[in-house]
Protein backbone atom coordinates (compact mmCIF):
# COMPACT_ATOMS: atom_id res chain seq x y z
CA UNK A 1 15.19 70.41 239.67
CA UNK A 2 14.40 66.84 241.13
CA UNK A 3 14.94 63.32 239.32
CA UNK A 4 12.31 61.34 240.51
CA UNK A 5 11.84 57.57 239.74
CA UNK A 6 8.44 56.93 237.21
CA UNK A 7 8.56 53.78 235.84
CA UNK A 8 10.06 50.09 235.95
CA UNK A 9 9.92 49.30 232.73
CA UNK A 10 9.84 45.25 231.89
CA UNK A 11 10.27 44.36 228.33
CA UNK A 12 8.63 41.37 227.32
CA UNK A 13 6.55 39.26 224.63
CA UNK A 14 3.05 40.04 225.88
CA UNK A 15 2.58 43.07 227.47
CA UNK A 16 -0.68 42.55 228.77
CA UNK A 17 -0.42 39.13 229.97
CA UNK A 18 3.14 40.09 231.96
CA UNK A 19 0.92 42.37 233.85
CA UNK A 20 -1.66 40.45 234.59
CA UNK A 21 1.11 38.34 236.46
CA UNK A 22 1.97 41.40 238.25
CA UNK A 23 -1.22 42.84 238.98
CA UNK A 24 -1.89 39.82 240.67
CA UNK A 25 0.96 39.47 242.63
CA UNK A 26 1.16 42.87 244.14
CA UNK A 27 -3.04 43.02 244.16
CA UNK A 28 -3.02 45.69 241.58
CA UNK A 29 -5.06 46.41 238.52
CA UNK A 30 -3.71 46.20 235.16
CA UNK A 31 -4.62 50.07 234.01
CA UNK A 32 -7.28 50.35 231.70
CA UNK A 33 -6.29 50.16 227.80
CA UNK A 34 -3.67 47.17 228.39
CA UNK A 35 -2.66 45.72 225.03
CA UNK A 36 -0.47 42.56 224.30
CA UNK A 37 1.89 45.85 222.84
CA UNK A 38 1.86 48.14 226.10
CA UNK A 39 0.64 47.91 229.68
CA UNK A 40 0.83 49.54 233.01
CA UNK A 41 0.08 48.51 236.81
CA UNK A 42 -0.24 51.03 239.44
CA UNK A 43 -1.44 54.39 237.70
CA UNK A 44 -5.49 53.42 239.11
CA UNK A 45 -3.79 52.95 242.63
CA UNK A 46 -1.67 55.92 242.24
CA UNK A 47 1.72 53.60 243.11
CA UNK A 48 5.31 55.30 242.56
CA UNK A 49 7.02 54.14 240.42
CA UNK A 50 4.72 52.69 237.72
CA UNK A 51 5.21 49.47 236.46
CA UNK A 52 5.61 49.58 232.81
CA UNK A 53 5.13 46.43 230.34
CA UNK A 54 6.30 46.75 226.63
CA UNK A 55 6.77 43.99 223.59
CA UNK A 56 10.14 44.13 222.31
CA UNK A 57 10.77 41.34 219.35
CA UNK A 58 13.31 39.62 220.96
CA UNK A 59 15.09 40.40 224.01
CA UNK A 60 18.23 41.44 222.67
CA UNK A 61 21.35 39.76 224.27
CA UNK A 62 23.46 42.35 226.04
CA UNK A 63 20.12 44.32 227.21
CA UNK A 64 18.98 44.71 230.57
CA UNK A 65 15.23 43.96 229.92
CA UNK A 66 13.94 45.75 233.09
CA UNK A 67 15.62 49.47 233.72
CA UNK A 68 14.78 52.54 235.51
CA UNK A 69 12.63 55.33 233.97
CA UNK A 70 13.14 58.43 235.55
CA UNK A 71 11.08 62.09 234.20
CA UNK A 72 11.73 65.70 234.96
CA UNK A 73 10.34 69.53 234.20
CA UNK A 74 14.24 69.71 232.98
CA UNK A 75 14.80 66.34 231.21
CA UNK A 76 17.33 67.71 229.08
CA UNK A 77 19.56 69.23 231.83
CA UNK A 78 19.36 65.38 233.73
CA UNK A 79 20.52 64.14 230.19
CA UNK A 80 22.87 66.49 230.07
CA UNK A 81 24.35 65.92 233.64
CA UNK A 82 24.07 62.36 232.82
CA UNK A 83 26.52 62.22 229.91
CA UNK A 84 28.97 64.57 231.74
CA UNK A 85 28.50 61.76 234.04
CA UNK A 86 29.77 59.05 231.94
CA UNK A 87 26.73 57.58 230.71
CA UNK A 88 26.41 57.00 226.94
CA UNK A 89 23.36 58.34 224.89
CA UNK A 90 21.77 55.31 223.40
CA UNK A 91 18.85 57.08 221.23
CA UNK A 92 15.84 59.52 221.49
CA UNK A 93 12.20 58.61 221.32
CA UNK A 94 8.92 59.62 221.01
CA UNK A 95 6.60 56.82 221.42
CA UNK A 96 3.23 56.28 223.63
CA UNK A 97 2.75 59.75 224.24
CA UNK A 98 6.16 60.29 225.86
CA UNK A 99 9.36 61.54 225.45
CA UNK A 100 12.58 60.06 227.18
CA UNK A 101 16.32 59.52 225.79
CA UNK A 102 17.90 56.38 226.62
CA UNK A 103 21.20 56.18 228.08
CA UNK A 104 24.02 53.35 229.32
CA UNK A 105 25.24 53.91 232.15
CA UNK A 106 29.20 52.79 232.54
CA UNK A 107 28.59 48.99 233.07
CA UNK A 108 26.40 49.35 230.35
CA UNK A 109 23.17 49.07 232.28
CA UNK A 110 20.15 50.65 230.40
CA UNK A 111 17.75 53.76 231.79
CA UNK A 112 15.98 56.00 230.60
CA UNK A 113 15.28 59.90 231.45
CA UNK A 114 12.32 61.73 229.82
CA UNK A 115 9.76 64.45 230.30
CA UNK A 116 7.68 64.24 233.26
């Protein structure tokens, strides 16, 4: 039953050129199958946690635009525990061929847990 960190997710206008930035600053790939919709850096160099690049339409005032992305076995339970917590359940998705819920924490701050 561990919570382990999987992603920094950065949400942004061009998802592949974003990474590309970070690729080369931290002398990483982009992972193969980069898109200006979705891209990764660090999954070819097996890094922890992945960095994560997705185009939102705007940034949306109020949102953190880079949060944590954490995945478990039991997702559920962490969401669960999470709530119980004090964080609020923003929404559920099921999008790139993952799961997650996101969730506020009590500042507000965005993150999201989903399965590993």
């Amino acid at each position: 039953m561990v919570l382990s960190l999987a992603h920094v997710t950065i949400d942004c206008a061009d998802a592949a050129a974003l990474a590309g930035f970070w690729s080369e600053l931290l002398d990483q790939p982009v992972d193969e199958g980069a898109t200006e919709y979705f891209a990764t850096v660090g999954r070819a160099a097996g890094a922890s946690p992945l960095l994560m690049f997705i185009q939102v339409p705007d940034k949306t005032p109020g949102k953190n635009v880079i949060h944590l992305d954490f995945h478990a076995e039991d997702w559920h339970q962490h969401i669960e525990r999470a709530v119980s917590l004090g964080a609020k359940r923003i929404g559920d998705f099921d999008e790139y061929g993952a799961q997650w819920t996101t969730l506020a924490d009590p500042e507000g701050n965005l993150f999201d847990i989903g399965a590993a």
